[in-house]
C-alpha atoms as a PDB file:
ATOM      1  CA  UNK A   1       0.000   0.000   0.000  1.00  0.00           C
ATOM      2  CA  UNK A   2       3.060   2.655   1.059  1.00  0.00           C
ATOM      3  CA  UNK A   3       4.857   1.482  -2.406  1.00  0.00           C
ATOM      4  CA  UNK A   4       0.928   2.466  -4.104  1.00  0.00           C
ATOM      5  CA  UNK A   5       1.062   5.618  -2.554  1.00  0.00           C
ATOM      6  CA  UNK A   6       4.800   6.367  -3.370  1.00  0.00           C
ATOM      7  CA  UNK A   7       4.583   5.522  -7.114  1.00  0.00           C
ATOM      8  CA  UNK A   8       0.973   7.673  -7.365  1.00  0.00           C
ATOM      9  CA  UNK A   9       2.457  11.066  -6.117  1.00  0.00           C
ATOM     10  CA  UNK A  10       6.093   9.968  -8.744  1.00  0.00           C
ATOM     11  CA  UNK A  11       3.669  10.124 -11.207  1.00  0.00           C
ATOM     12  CA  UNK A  12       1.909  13.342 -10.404  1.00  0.00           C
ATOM     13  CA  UNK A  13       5.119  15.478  -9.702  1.00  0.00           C
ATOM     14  CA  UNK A  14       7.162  13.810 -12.209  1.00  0.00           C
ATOM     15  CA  UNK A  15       4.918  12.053 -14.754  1.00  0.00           C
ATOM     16  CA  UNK A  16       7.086   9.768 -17.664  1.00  0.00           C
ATOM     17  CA  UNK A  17       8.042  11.336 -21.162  1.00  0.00           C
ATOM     18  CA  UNK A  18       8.141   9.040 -23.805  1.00  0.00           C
ATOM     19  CA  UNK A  19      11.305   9.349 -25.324  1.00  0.00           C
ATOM     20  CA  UNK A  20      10.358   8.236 -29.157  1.00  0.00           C
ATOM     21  CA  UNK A  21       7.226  10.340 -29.355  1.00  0.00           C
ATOM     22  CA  UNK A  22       7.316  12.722 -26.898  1.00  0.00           C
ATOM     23  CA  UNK A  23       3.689  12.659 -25.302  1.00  0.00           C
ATOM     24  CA  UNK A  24       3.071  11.755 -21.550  1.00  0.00           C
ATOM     25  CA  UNK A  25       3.751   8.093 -20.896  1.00  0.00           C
ATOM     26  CA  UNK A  26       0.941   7.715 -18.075  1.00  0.00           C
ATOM     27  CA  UNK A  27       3.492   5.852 -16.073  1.00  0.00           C
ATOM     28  CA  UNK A  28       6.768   6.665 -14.448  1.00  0.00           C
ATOM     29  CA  UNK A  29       8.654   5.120 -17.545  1.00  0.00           C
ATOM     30  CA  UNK A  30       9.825   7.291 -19.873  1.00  0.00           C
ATOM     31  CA  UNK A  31       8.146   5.288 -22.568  1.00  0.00           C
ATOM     32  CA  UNK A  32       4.481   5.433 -23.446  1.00  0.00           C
ATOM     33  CA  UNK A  33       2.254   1.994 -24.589  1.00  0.00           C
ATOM     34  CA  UNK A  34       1.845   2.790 -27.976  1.00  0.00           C
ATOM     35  CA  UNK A  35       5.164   3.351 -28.712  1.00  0.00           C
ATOM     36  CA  UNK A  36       6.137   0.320 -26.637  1.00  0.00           C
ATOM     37  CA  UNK A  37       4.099  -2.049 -27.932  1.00  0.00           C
ATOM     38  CA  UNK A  38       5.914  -1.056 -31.638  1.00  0.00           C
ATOM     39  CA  UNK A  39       9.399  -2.248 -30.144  1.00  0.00           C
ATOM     40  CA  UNK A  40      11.288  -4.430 -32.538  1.00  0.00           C
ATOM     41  CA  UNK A  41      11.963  -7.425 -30.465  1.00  0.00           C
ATOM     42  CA  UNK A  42      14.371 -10.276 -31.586  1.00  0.00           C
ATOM     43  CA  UNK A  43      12.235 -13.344 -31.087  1.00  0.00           C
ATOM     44  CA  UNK A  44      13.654 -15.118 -33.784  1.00  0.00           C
ATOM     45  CA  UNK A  45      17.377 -15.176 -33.651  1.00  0.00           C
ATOM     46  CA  UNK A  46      20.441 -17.889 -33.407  1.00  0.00           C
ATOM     47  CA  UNK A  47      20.171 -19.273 -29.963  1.00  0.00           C
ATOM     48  CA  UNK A  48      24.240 -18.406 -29.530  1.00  0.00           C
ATOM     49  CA  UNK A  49      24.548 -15.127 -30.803  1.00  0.00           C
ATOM     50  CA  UNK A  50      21.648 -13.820 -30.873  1.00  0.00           C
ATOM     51  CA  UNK A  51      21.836 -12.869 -34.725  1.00  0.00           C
ATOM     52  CA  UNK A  52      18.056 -11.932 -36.279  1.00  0.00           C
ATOM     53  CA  UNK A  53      17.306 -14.895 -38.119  1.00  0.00           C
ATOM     54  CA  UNK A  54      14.861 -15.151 -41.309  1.00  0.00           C
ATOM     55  CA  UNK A  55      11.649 -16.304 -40.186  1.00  0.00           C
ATOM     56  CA  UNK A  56      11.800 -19.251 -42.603  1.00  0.00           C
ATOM     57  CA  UNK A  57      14.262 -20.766 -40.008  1.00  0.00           C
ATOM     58  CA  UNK A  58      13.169 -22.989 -37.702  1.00  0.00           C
ATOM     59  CA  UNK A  59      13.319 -21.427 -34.165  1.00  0.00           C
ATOM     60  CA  UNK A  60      16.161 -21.975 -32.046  1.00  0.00           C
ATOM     61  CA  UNK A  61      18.639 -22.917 -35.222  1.00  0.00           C
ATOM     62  CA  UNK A  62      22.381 -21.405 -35.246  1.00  0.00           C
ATOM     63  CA  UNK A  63      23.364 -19.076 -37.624  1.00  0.00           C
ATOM     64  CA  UNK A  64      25.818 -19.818 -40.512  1.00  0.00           C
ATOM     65  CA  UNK A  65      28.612 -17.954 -38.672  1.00  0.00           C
ATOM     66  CA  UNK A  66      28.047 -19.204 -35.562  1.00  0.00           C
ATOM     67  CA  UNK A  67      27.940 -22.721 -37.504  1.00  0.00           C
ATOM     68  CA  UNK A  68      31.162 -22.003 -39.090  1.00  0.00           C
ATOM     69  CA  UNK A  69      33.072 -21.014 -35.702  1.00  0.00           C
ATOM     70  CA  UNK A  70      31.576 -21.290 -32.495  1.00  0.00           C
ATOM     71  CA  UNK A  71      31.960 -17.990 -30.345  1.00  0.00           C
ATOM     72  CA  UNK A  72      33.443 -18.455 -26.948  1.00  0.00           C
ATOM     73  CA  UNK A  73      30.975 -16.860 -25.323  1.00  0.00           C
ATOM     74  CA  UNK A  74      27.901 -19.022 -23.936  1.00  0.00           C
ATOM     75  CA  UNK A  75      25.004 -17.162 -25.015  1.00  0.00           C
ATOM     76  CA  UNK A  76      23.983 -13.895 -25.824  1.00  0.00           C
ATOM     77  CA  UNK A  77      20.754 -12.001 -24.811  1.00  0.00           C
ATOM     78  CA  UNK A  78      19.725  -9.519 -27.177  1.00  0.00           C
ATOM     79  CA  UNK A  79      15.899  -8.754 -26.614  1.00  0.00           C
ATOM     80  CA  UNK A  80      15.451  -5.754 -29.493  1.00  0.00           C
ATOM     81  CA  UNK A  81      16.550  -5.460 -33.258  1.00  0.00           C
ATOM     82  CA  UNK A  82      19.022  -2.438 -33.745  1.00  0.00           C
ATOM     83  CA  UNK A  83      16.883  -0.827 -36.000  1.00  0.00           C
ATOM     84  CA  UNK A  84      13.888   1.853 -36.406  1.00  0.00           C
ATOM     85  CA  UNK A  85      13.186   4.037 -33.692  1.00  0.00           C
ATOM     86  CA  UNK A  86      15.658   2.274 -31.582  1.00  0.00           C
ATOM     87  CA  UNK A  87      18.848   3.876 -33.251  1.00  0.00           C
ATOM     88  CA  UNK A  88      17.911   7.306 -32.691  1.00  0.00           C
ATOM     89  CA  UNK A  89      17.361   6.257 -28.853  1.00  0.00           C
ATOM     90  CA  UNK A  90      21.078   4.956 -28.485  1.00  0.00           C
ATOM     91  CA  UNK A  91      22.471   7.629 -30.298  1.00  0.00           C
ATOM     92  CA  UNK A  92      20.577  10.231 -28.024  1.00  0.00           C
ATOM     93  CA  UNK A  93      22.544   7.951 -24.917  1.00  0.00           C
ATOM     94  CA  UNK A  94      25.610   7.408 -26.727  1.00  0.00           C
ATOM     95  CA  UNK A  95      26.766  10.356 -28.032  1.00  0.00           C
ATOM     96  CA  UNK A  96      24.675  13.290 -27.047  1.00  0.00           C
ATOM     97  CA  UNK A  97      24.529  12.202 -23.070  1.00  0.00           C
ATOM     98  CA  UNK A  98      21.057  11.960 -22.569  1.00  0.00           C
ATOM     99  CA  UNK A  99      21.174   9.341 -19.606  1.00  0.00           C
ATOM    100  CA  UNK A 100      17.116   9.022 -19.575  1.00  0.00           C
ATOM    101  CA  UNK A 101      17.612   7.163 -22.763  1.00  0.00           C
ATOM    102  CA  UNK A 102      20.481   4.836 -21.182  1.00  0.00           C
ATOM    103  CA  UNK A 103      18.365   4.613 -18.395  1.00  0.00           C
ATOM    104  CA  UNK A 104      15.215   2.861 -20.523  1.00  0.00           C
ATOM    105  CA  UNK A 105      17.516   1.127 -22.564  1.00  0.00           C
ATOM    106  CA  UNK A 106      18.571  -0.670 -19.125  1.00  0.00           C
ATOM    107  CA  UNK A 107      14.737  -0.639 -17.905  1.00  0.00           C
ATOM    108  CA  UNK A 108      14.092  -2.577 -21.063  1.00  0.00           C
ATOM    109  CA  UNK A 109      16.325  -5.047 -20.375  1.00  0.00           C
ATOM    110  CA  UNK A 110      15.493  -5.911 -16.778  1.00  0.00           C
ATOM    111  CA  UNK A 111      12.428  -6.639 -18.012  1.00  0.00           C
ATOM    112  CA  UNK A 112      13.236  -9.242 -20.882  1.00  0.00           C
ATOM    113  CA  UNK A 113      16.071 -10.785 -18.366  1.00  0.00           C
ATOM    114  CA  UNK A 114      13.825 -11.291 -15.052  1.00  0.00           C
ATOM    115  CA  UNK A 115      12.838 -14.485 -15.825  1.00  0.00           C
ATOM    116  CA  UNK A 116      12.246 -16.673 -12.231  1.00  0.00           C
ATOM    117  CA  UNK A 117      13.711 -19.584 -13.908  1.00  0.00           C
ATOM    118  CA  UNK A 118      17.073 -18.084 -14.886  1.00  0.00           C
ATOM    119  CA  UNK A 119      20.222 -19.034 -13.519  1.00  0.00           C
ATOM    120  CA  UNK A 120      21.452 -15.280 -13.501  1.00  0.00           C
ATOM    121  CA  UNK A 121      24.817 -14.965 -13.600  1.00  0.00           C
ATOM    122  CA  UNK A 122      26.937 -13.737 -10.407  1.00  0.00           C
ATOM    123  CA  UNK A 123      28.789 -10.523 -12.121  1.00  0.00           C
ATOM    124  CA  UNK A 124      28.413  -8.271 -14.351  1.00  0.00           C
ATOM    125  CA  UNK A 125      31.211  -6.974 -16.254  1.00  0.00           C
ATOM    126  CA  UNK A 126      30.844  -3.997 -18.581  1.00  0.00           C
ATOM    127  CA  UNK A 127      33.136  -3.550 -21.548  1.00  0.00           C
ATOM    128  CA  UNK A 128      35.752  -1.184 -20.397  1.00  0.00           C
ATOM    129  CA  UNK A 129      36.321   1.997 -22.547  1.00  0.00           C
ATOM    130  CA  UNK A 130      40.163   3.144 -23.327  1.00  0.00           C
ATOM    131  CA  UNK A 131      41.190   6.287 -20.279  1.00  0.00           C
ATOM    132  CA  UNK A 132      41.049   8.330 -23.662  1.00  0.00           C
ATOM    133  CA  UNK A 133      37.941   7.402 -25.042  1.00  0.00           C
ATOM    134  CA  UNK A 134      36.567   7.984 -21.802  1.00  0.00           C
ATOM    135  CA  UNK A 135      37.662  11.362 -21.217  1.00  0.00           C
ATOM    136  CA  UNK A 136      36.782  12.433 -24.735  1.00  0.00           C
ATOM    137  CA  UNK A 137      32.922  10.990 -24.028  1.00  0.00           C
ATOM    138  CA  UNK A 138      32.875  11.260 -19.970  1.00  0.00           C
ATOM    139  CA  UNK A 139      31.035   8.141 -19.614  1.00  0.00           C
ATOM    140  CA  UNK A 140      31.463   4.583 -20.151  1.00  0.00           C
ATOM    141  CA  UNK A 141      27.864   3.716 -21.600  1.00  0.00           C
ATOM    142  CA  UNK A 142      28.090   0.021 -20.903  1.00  0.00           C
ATOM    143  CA  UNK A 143      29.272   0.932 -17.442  1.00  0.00           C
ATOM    144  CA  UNK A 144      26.127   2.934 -16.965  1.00  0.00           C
ATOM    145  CA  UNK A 145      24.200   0.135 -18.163  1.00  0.00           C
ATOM    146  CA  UNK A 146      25.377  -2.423 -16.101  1.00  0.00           C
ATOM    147  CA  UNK A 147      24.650   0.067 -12.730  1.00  0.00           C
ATOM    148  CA  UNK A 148      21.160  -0.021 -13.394  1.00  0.00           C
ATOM    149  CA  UNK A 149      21.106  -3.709 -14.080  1.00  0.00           C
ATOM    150  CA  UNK A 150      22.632  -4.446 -11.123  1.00  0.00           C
ATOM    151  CA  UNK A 151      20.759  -2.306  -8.942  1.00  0.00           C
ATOM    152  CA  UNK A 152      17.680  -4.385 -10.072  1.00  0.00           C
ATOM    153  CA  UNK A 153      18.844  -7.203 -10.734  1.00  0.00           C
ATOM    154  CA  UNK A 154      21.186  -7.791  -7.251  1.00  0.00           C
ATOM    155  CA  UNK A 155      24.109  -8.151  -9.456  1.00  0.00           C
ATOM    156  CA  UNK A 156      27.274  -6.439  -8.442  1.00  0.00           C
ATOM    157  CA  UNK A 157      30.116  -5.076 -11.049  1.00  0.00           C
ATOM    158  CA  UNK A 158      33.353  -5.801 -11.278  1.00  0.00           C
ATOM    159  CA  UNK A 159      34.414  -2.461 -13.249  1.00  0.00           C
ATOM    160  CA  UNK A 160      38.152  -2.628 -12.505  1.00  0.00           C
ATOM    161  CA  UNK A 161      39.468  -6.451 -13.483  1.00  0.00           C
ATOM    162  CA  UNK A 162      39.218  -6.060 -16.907  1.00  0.00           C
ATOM    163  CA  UNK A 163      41.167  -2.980 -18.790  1.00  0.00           C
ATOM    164  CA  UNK A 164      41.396  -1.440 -22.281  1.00  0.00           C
ATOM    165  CA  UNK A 165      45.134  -1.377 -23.300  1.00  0.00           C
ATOM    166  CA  UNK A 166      44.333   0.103 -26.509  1.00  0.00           C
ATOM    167  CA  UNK A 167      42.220   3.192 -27.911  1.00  0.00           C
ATOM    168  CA  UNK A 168      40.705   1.222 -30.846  1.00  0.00           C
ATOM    169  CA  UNK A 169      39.221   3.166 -34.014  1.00  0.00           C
ATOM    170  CA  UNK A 170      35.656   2.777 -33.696  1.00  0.00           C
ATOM    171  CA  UNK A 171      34.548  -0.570 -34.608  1.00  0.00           C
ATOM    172  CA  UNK A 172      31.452   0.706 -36.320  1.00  0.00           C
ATOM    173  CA  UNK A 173      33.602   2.464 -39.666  1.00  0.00           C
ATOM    174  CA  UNK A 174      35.905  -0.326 -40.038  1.00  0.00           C
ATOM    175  CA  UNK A 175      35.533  -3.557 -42.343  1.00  0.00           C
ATOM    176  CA  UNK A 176      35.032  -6.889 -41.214  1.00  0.00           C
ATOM    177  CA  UNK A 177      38.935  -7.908 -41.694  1.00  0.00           C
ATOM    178  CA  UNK A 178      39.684  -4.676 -40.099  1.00  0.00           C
ATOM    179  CA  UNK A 179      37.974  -4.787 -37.300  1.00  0.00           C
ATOM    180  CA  UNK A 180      39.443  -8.120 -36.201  1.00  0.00           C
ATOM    181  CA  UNK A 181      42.787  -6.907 -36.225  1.00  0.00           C
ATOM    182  CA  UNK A 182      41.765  -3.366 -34.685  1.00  0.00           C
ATOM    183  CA  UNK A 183      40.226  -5.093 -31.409  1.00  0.00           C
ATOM    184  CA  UNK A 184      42.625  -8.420 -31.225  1.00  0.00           C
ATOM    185  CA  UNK A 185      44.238  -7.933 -28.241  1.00  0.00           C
ATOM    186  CA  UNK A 186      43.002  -4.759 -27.009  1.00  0.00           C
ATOM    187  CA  UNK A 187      42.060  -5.935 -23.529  1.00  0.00           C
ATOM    188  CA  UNK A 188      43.661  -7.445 -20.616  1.00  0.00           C
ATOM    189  CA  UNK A 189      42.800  -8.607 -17.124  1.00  0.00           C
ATOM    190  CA  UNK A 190      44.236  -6.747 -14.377  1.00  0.00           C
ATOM    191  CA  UNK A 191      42.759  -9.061 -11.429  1.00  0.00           C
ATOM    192  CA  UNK A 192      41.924 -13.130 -11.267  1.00  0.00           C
ATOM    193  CA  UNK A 193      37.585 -12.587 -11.670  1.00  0.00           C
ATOM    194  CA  UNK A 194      36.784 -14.808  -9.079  1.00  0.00           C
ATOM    195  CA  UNK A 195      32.815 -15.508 -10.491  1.00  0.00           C
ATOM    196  CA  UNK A 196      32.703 -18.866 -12.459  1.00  0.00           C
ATOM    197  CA  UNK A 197      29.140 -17.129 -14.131  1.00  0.00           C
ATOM    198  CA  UNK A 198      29.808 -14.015 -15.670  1.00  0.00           C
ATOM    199  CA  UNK A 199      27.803 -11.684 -17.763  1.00  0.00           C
ATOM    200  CA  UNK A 200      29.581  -8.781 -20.090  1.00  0.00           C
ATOM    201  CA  UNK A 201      27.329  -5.786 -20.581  1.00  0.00           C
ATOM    202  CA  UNK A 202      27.871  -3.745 -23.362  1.00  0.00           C
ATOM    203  CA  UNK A 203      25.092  -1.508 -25.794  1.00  0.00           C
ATOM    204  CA  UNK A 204      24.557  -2.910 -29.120  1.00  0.00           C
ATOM    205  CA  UNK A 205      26.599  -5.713 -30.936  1.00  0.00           C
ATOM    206  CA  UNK A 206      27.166  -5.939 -34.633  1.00  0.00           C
ATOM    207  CA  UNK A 207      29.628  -8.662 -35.261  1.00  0.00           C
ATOM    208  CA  UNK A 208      30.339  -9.587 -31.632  1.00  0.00           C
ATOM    209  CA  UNK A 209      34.006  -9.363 -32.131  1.00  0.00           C
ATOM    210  CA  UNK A 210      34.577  -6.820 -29.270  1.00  0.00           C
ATOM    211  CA  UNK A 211      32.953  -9.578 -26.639  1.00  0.00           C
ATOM    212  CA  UNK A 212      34.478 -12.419 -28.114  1.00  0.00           C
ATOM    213  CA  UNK A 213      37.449 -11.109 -27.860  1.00  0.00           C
ATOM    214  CA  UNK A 214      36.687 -10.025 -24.176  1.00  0.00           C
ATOM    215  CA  UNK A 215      35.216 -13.830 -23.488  1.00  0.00           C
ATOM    216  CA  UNK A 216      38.486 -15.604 -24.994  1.00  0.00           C
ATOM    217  CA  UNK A 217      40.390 -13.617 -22.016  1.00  0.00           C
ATOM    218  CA  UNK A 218      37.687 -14.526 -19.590  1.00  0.00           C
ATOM    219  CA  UNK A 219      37.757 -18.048 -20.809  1.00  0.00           C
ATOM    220  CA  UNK A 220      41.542 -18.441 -20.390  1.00  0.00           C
ATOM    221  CA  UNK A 221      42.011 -17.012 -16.934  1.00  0.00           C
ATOM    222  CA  UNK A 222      38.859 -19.926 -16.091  1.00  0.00           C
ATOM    223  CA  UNK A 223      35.519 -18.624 -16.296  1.00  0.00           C
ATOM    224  CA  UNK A 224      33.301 -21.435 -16.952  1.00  0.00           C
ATOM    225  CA  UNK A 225      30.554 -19.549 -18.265  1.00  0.00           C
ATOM    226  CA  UNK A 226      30.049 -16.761 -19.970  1.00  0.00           C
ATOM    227  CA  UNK A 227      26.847 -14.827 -21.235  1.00  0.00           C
ATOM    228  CA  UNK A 228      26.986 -11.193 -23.534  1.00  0.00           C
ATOM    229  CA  UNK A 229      23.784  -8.857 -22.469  1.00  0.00           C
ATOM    230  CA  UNK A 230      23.224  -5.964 -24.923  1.00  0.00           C
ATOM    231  CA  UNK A 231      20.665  -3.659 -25.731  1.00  0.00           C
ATOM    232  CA  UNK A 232      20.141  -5.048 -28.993  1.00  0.00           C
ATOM    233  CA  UNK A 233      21.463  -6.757 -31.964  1.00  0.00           C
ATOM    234  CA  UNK A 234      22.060  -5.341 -35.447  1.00  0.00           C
ATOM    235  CA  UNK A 235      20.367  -8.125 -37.859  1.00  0.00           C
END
């Protein structure tokens, strides 16, 4: 009843924006129904990377990469397409600082991963921006991601075990051959991660060479199992 009463005058004194359309939400999310209900969700993907799948595949199939060369990463959870009005909401977080949007991006999630039947895992590691990268942007956006998820979730962080060594180019303007040799090697462990059931956070994944890369160092130093949570997943 207190909880009731606590949410009723949030939503009074600070009702929700909806951040695609911009009308009142009606609840203290800053996303309204109609807009919601319009999400692009990836319910038909490969069940190890998460890749949008045509819907002529059969449900739970792999997809050719993934067929070709396993990742070493577990699973990935990707609950939304990277596409629509979806883009313009990361870019708003991204790389104009709006942390309401990071802030729903992360609601989202919690409520695609809080499943009562899930083995959660027992950290959550966020992929770990270069010192220069970070200054230049003053945030780590996967970082902030991970915060919210583990304040609802009853995760905790480890923020400092992994490192950057490198200031990559941006993954996003480089081809495919490229890119592998831009991010091979680029991080490195500065503490044993004690957690046998890890989880790296990051925003969106493309080709899911930045975590893989990230999950062969995990893997090595003996983390049994590792799962990639992002935002969403470019088909």
């Amino acid at each position: 009843m207190v909880n009731n009463w606590i949410e009723y005058i949030q939503l009074k004194l600070l009702p929700g924006c909806c951040l695609l359309c911009g009308k009142l939400s009606g609840k203290l999310q800053d996303l309204c129904p109609a807009c919601k209900s319009r999400l692009p969700l990836n319910d038909h993907h490969c069940r190890s990377c998460a890749q949008p799948l045509p819907l002529s595949t059969t449900g739970g199939s792999l997809c050719g990469r993934c067929q070709r060369n396993n990742p070493l990463f577990d699973h990935c959870f990707a609950p939304f397409r990277y596409q629509d009005e979806l883009t313009s909401l990361h870019h708003n977080f991204k790389f104009h600082h709006k942390l309401a949007a990071g802030r729903l991006m992360a609601e989202l999630m919690c409520e695609q991963f809080e499943a009562p039947s899930r083995n959660l895992p027992q950290l959550l590691i966020p992929v770990p921006l270069h010192g220069r990268r970070l200054r230049e942007r003053g945030f780590n956006q996967a970082q902030e991601l991970a915060r919210i998820l583990s304040a609802r979730l009853s995760i905790p962080i480890d923020s400092h075990s992994l490192c950057r060594t490198r200031n990559t180019t941006a993954q996003s303007g480089l081809p495919k051959k490229e890119r592998q040799r831009n991010i091979r090697n680029a991080f490195a462990l500065t503490a044993k991660v004690a957690s046998p059931h890890v989880a790296i956070i990051d925003d969106v994944m493309t080709t899911g060479l930045t975590v893989n890369e990230i999950a062969k160092i995990l893997r090595a130093s003996g983390v049994s199992e590792i799962e990639i949570w992002v935002f969403a997943r470019t088909p």
